[in-house]
Protein backbone atom coordinates (compact mmCIF):
# COMPACT_ATOMS: atom_id res chain seq x y z
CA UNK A 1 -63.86 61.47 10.82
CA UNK A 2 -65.20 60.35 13.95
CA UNK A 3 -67.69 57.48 12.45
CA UNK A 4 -64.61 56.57 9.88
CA UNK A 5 -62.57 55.77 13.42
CA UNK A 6 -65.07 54.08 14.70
CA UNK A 7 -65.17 51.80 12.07
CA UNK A 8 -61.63 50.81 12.35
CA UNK A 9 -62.13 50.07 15.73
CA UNK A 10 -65.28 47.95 15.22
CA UNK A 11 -63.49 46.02 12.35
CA UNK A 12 -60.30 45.56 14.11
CA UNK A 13 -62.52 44.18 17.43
CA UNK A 14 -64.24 41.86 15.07
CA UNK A 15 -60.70 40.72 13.82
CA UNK A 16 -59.93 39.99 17.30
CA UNK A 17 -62.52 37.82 17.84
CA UNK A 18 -62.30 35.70 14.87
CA UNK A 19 -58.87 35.09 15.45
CA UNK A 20 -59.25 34.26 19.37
CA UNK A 21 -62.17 31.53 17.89
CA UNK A 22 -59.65 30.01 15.60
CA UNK A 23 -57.42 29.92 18.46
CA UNK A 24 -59.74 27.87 20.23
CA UNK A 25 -61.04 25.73 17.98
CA UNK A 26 -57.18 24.46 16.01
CA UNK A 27 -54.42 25.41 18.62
CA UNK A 28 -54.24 22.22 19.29
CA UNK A 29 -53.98 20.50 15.77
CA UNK A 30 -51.51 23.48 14.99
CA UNK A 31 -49.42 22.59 17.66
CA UNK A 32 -48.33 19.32 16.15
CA UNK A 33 -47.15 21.37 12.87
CA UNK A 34 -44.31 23.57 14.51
CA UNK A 35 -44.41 25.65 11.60
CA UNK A 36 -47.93 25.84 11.54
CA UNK A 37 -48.26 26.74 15.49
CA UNK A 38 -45.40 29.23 14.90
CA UNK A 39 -47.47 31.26 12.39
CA UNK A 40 -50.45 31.44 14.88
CA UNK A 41 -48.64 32.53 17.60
CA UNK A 42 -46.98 35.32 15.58
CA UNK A 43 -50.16 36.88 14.56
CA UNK A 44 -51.30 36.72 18.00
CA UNK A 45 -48.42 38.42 19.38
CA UNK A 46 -48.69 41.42 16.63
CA UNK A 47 -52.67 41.57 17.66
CA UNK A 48 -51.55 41.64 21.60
CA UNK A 49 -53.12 38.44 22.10
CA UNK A 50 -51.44 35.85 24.81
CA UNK A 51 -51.10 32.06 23.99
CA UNK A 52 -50.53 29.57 26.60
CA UNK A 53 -47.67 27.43 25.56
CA UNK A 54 -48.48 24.20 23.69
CA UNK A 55 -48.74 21.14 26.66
CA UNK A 56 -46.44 18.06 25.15
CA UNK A 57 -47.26 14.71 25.45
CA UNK A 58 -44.58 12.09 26.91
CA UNK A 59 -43.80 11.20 23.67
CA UNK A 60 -43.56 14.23 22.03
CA UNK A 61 -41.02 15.53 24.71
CA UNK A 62 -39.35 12.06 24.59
CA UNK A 63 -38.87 13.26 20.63
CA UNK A 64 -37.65 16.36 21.25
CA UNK A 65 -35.18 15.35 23.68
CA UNK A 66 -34.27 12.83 20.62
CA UNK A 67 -33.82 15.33 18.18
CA UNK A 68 -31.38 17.33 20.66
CA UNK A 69 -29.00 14.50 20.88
CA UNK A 70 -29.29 14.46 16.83
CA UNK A 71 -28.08 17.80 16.81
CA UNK A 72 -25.40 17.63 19.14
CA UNK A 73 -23.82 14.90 17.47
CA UNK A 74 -24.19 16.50 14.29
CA UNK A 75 -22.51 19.52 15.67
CA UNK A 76 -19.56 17.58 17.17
CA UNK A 77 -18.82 16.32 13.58
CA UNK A 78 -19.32 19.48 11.75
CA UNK A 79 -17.49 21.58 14.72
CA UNK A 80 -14.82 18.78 15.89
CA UNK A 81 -13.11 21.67 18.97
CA UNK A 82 -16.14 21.09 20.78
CA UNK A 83 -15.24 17.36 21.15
CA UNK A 84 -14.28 16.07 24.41
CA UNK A 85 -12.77 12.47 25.56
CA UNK A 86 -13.80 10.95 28.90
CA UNK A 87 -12.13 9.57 31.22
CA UNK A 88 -14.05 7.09 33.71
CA UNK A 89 -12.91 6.38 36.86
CA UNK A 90 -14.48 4.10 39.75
CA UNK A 91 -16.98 5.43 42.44
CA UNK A 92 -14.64 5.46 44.77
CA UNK A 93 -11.57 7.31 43.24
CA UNK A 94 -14.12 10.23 41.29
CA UNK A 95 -13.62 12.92 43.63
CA UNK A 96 -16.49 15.33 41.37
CA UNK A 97 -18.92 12.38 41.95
CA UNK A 98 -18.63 11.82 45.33
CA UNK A 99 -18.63 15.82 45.71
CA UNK A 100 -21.87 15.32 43.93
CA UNK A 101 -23.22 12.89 46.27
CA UNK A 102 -22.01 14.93 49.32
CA UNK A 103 -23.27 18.21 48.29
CA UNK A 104 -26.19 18.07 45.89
CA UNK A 105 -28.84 18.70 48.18
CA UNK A 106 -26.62 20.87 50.53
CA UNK A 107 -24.26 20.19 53.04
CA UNK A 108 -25.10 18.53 56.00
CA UNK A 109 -24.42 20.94 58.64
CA UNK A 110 -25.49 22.87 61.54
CA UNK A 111 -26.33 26.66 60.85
CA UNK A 112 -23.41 27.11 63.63
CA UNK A 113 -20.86 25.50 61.68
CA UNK A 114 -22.30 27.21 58.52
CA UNK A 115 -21.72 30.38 60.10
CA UNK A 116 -17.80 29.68 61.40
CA UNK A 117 -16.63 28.44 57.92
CA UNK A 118 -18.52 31.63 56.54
CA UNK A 119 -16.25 33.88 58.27
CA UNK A 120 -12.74 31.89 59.07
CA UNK A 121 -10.57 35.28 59.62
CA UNK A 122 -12.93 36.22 63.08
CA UNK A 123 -14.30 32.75 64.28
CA UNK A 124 -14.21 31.42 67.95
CA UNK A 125 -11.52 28.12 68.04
CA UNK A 126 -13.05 26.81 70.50
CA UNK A 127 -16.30 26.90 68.89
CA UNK A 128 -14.62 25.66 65.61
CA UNK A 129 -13.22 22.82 67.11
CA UNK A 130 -16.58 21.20 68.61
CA UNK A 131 -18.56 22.09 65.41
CA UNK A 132 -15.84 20.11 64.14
CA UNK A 133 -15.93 17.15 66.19
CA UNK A 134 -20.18 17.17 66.09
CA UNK A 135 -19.51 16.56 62.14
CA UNK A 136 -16.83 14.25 62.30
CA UNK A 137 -18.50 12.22 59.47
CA UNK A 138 -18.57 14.76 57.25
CA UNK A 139 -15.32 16.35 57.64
CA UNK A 140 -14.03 12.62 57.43
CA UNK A 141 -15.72 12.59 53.56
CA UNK A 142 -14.49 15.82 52.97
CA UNK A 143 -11.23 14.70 53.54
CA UNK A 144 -11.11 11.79 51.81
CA UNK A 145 -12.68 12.97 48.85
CA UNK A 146 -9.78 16.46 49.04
CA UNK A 147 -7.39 13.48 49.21
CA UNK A 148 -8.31 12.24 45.81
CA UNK A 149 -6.35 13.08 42.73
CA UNK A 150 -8.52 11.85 40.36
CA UNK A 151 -12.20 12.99 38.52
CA UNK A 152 -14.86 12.46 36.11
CA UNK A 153 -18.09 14.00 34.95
CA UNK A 154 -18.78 11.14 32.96
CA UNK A 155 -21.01 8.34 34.26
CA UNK A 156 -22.82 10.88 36.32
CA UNK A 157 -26.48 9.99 38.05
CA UNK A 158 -29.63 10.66 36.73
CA UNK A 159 -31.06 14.12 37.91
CA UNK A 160 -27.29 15.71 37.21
CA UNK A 161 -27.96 19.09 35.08
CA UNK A 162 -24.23 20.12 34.92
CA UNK A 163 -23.70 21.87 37.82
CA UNK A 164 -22.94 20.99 41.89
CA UNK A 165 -24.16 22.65 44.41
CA UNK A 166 -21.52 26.02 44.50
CA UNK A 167 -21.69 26.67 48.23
CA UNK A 168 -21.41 23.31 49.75
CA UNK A 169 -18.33 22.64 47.66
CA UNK A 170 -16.97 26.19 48.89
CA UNK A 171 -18.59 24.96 52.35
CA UNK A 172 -16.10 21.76 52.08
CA UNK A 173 -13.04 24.02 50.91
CA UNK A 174 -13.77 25.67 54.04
CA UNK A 175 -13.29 23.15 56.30
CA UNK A 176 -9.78 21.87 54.92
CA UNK A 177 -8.96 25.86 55.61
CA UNK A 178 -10.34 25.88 58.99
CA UNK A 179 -8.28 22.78 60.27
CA UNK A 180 -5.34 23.85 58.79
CA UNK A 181 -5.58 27.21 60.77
CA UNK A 182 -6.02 25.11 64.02
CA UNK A 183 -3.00 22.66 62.78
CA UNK A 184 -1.06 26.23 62.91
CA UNK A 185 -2.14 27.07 66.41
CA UNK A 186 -1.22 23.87 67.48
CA UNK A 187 2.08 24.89 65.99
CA UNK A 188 1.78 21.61 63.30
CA UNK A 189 2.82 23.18 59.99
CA UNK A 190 2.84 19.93 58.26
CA UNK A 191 -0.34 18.90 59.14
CA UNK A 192 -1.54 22.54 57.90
CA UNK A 193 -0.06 22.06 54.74
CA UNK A 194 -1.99 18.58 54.30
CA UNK A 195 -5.31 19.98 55.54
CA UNK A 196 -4.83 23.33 53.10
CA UNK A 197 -4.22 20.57 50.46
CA UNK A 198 -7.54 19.09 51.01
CA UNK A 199 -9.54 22.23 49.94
CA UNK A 200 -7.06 22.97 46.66
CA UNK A 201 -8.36 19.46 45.44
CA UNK A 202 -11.19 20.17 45.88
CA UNK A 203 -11.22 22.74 43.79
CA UNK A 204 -9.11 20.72 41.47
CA UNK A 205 -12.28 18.39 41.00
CA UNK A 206 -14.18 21.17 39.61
CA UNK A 207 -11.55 22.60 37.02
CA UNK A 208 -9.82 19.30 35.83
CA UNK A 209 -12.98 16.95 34.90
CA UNK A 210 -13.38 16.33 31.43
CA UNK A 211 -16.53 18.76 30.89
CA UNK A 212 -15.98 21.82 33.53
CA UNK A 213 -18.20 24.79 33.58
CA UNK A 214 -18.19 28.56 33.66
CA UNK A 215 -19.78 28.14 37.33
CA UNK A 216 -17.14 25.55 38.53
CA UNK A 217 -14.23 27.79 37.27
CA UNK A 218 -16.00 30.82 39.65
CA UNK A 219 -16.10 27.73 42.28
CA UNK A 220 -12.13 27.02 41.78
CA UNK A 221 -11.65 31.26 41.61
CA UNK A 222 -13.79 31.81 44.94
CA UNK A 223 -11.50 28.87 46.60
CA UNK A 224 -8.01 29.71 45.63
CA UNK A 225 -8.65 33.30 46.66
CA UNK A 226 -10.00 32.72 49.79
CA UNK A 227 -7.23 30.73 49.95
CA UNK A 228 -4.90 33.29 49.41
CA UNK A 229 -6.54 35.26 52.27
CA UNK A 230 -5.93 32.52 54.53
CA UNK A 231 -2.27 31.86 54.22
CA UNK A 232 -1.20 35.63 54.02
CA UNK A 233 -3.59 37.19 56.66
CA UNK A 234 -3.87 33.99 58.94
CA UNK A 235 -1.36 31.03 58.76
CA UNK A 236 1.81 33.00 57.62
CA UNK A 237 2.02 35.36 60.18
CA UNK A 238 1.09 32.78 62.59
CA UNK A 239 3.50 30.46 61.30
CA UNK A 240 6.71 33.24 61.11
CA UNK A 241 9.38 33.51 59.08
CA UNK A 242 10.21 30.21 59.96
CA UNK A 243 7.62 28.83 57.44
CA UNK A 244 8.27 26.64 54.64
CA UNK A 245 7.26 29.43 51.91
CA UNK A 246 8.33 27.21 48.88
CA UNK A 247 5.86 24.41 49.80
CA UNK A 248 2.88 26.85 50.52
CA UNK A 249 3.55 28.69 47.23
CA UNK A 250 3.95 25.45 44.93
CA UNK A 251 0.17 24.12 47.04
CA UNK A 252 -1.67 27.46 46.30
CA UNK A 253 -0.59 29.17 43.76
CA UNK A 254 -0.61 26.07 40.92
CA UNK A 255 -3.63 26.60 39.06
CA UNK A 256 -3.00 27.69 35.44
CA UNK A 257 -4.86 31.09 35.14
CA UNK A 258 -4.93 31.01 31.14
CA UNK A 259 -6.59 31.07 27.55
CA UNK A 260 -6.04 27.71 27.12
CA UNK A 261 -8.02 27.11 30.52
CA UNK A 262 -11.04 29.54 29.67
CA UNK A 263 -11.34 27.83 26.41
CA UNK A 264 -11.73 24.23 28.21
CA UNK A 265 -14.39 26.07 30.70
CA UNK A 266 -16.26 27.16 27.12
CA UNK A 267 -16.54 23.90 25.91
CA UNK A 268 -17.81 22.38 29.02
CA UNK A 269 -20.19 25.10 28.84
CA UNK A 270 -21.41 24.15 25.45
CA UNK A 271 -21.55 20.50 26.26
CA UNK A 272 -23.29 21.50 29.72
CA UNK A 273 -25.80 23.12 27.00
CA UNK A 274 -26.35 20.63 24.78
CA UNK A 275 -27.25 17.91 26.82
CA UNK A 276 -29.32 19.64 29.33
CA UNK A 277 -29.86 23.31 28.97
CA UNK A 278 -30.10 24.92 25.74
CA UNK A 279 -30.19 22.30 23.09
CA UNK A 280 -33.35 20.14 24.79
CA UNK A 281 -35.41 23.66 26.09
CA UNK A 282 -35.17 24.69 22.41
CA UNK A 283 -35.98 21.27 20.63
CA UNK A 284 -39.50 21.61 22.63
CA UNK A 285 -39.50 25.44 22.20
CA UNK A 286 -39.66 24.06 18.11
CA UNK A 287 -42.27 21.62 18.62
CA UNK A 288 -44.59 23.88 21.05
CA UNK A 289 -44.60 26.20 17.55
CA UNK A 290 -42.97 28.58 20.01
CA UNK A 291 -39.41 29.12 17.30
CA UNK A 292 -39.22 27.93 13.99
CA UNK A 293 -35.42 28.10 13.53
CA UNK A 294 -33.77 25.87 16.98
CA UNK A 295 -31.24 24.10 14.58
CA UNK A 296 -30.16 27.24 12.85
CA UNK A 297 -29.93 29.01 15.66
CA UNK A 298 -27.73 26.33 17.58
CA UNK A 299 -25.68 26.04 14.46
CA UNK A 300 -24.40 29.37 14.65
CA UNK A 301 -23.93 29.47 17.85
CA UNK A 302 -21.87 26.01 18.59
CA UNK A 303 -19.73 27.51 15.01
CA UNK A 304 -19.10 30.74 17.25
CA UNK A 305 -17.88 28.99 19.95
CA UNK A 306 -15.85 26.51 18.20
CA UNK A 307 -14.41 29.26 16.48
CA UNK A 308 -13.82 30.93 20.32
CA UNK A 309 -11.79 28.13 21.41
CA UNK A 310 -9.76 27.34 18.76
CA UNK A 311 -8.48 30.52 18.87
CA UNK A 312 -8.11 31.10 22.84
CA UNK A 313 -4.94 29.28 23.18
CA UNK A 314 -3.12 31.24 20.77
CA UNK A 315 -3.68 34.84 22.87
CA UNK A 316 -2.70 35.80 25.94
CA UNK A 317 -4.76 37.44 28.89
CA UNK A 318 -4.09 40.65 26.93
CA UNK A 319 -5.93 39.83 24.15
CA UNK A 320 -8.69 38.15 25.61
CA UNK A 321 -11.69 40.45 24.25
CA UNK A 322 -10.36 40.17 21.05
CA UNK A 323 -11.05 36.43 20.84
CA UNK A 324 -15.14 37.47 21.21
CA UNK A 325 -16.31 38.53 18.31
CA UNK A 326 -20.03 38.55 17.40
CA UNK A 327 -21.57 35.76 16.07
CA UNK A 328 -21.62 35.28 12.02
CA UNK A 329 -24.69 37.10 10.41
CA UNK A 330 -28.08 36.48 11.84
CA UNK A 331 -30.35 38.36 8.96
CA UNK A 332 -31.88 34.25 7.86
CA UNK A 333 -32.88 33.91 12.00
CA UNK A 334 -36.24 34.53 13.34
CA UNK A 335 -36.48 37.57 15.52
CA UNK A 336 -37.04 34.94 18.14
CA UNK A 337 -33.99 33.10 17.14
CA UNK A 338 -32.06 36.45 16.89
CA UNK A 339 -32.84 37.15 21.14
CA UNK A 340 -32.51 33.59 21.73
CA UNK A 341 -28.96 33.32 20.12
CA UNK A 342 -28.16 36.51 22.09
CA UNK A 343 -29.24 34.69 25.45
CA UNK A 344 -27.17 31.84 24.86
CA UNK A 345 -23.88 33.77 25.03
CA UNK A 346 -25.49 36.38 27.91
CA UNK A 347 -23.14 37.16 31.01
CA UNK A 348 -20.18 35.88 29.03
CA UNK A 349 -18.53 39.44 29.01
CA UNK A 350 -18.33 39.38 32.77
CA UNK A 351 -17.59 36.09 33.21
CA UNK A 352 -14.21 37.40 30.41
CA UNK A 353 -13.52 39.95 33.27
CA UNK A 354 -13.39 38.95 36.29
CA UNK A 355 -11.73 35.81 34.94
CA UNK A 356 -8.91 38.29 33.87
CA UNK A 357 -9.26 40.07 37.12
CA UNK A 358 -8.49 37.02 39.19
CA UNK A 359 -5.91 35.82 37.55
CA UNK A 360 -4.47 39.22 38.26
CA UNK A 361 -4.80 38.97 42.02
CA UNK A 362 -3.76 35.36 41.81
CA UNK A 363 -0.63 36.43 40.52
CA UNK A 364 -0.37 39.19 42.86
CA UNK A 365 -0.34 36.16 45.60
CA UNK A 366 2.75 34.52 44.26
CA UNK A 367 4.40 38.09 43.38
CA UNK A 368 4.34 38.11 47.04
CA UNK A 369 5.26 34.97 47.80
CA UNK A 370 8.48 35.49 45.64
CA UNK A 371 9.73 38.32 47.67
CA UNK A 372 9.09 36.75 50.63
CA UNK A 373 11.35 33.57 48.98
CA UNK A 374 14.07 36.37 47.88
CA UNK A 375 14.31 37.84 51.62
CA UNK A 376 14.28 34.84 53.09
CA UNK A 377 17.71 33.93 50.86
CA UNK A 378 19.57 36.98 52.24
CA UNK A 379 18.15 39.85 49.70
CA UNK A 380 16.99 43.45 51.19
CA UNK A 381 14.03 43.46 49.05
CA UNK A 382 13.56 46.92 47.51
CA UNK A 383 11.03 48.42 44.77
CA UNK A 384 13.02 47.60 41.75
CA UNK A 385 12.88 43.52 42.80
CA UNK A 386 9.83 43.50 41.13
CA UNK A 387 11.36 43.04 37.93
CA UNK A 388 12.95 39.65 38.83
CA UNK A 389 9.74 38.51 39.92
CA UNK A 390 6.13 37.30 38.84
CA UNK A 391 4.28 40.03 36.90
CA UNK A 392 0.87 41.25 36.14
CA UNK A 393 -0.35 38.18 33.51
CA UNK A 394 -2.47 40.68 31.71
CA UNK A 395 -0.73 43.64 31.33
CA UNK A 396 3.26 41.66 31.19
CA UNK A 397 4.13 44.56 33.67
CA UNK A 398 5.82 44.02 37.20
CA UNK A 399 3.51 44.64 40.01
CA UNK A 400 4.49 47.68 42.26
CA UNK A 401 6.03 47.20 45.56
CA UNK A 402 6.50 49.80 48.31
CA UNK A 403 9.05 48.45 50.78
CA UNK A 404 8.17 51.00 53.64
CA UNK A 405 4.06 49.53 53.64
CA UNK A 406 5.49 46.39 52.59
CA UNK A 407 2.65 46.17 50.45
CA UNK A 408 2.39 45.19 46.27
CA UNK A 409 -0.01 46.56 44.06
CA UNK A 410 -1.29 46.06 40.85
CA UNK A 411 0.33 48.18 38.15
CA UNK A 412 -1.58 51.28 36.93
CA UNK A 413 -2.81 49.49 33.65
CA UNK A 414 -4.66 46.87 35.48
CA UNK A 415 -6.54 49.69 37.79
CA UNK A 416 -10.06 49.32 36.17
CA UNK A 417 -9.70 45.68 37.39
CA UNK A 418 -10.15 46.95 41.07
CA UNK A 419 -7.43 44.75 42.73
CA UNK A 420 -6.90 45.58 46.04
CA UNK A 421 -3.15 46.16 47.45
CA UNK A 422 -1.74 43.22 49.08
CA UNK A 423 -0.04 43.87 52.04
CA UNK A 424 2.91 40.73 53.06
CA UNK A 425 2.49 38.72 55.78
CA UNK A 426 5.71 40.34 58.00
């Protein structure tokens, strides 16, 4: 028994070998046959042995990024609600440009200022205001660009992967906030209002280009809620019941929390992919022998999603998960394929829920602006006003108010969503 085992382990050593000497001698001519370079590497994975990834020439990744674009516009024929239509706009009026420029590599500021625009609610005026005047040519570009009302993420620079830097846009939102809450002190409410506007623009260049992503929509979330915090913890109850609620509601509570907008974010997403994530990592992946299947796999996965956002706009926020479904059979995928499709649609659960969640407390924000609208006409607001008023967009039920707090909570359906009670400003 014991010489019979050690025969299978002398024989299955020797196996070893061989194959790690026909690694080394035609690795390299296999790796210009995908197909060829994809069989090697799977009996090297089932004998535990690691392969370095296949080194690509200039050309050969030149070809690969070729045969991306070939499937991408292959895809947009065969899957026509991926489709987009740009809209170009000079330098000078492309407010997600010049973002781009601003921000790419970081905002330009001090660690100081970084700090008082981190925590607006608790900062030092005085403090604010000189950080404020030290980056006067900043602010001045942040406020010309949050004075633009027009975008584009066509035409963009080379070295632009889809994305702008996330906290030095939220950095620029954050400085419209902070001089609006001095424009308050100063007891300016219509230069508040026009600062305030500043950072919703901004945020409007992220959500209203022609291919928006899943990270700008948490960029435009992020913004109106802090946002939110401002006005009702900071500038209302500064401002009194003297402020003009109407304009502050119509300024920051305007973005369309929807279906319809998710679906847009998806198919900036899967543009995003196909031109420089997804579609050109797995076009070399193919040619590096490292999948056999990139084109099938893609396939199924730009039919999912078209199939995603067609549907989208027809549901509400209640029916959101149901618009998910998983992807069409995968049984003719490699089992690399199979985890690769899987990836390509990873994190989109959460990104489904707090979308939902948010556009829960964003409603919240205007439920609360309504009552405050409804006192200020002459109406003792009591618990049963909540019916005349904006509701919970997920559920359809009213929020809850208490009238003695003074506070409005979410109703009990929406309580997995963690939304905090939101207490008015007076």
């Amino acid at each position: 028994m014991k010489k019979r085992l050690w025969v299978k382990i002398v024989a299955w050593s020797v196996l070893t070998f061989l194959f790690a000497v026909l690694v080394y001698h035609f690795a390299e001519k296999l790796g210009s046959e995908k197909h060829g370079n994809y069989a090697l590497r799977r009996v090297a994975k089932k004998l535990h042995i690691s392969l370095q990834p296949v080194s690509l020439t200039d050309s050969e990744r030149a070809k690969a990024k070729a045969t991306a674009a070939s499937w991408k516009r292959k895809f947009l024929i065969e899957f026509p609600a991926l489709n987009i239509t740009e809209h170009p706009v000079p330098y000078e009026e492309n407010g997600f440009r010049m973002l781009y420029d601003l921000g790419n590599s970081g905002l330009p500021i001090s660690e100081e200022f970084a700090k008082i625009l981190g925590d607006l609610s608790d900062c030092d005026l005085e403090v604010a205001k000189r950080c404020l005047a030290a980056h006067s040519e900043v602010v001045e570009k942040v406020q010309y660009i949050g004075n633009l009302q027009t975008r584009s993420s066509s035409g963009m620079p080379e070295g632009y992967v889809g994305f702008i830097s996330a906290r030095a846009v939220k950095q620029c939102a954050e400085i419209g906030f902070l001089k609006a809450r001095l424009a308050v002190v100063a007891g300016d409410e219509e230069e508040a209002l026009r600062c305030f506007s500043v950072s919703i623009n901004i945020a409007d260049h992220f959500q209203k280009v022609e291919v928006p992503s899943l990270i700008g929509a948490t960029v435009c979330i992020l913004i109106d809620l802090s946002g939110q915090n401002v006005v009702c913890k900071s500038l209302l109850p500064a401002l009194g019941k003297s402020a003009n609620l109407t304009r502050w509601k119509a300024l920051l509570w305007r973005r369309d929390y929807s279906t319809t907008e998710f679906a847009r974010f998806l198919r900036g997403e899967w543009q995003i992919g196909a031109d420089f994530m997804g579609f050109p990592l797995l076009a070399q992946m193919e040619k590096q022998g490292e999948i056999p299947d990139a084109e099938a796999v893609l396939r199924l996965h730009s039919s999912w999603t078209n199939d995603v956002i067609t549907k989208l706009p027809s549901l509400g926020l209640a029916d959101f998960d149901t618009a998910f479904p998983p992807p069409g059979t995968t049984s003719k995928l490699s089992e690399e394929g199979r985890s690769i499709l899987q990836d390509l649609s990873i994190g989109l659960d959460s990104w489904r829920k707090g979308y939902a969640r948010s556009a829960v407390v964003n409603a919240q924000g205007r439920a609360a602006m309504d009552l405050l609208i409804l006192e200020k006409s002459g109406v003792k607001i009591v618990a049963d006003d909540v019916g005349r008023i904006t509701r919970d967009p997920v559920s359809g039920k009213p929020f809850v108010f208490d009238p003695i707090k003074r506070e409005l909570t979410a109703p009990s359906s929406s309580a997995s969503m963690d939304v905090l009670p939101l207490s008015l400003p007076w």
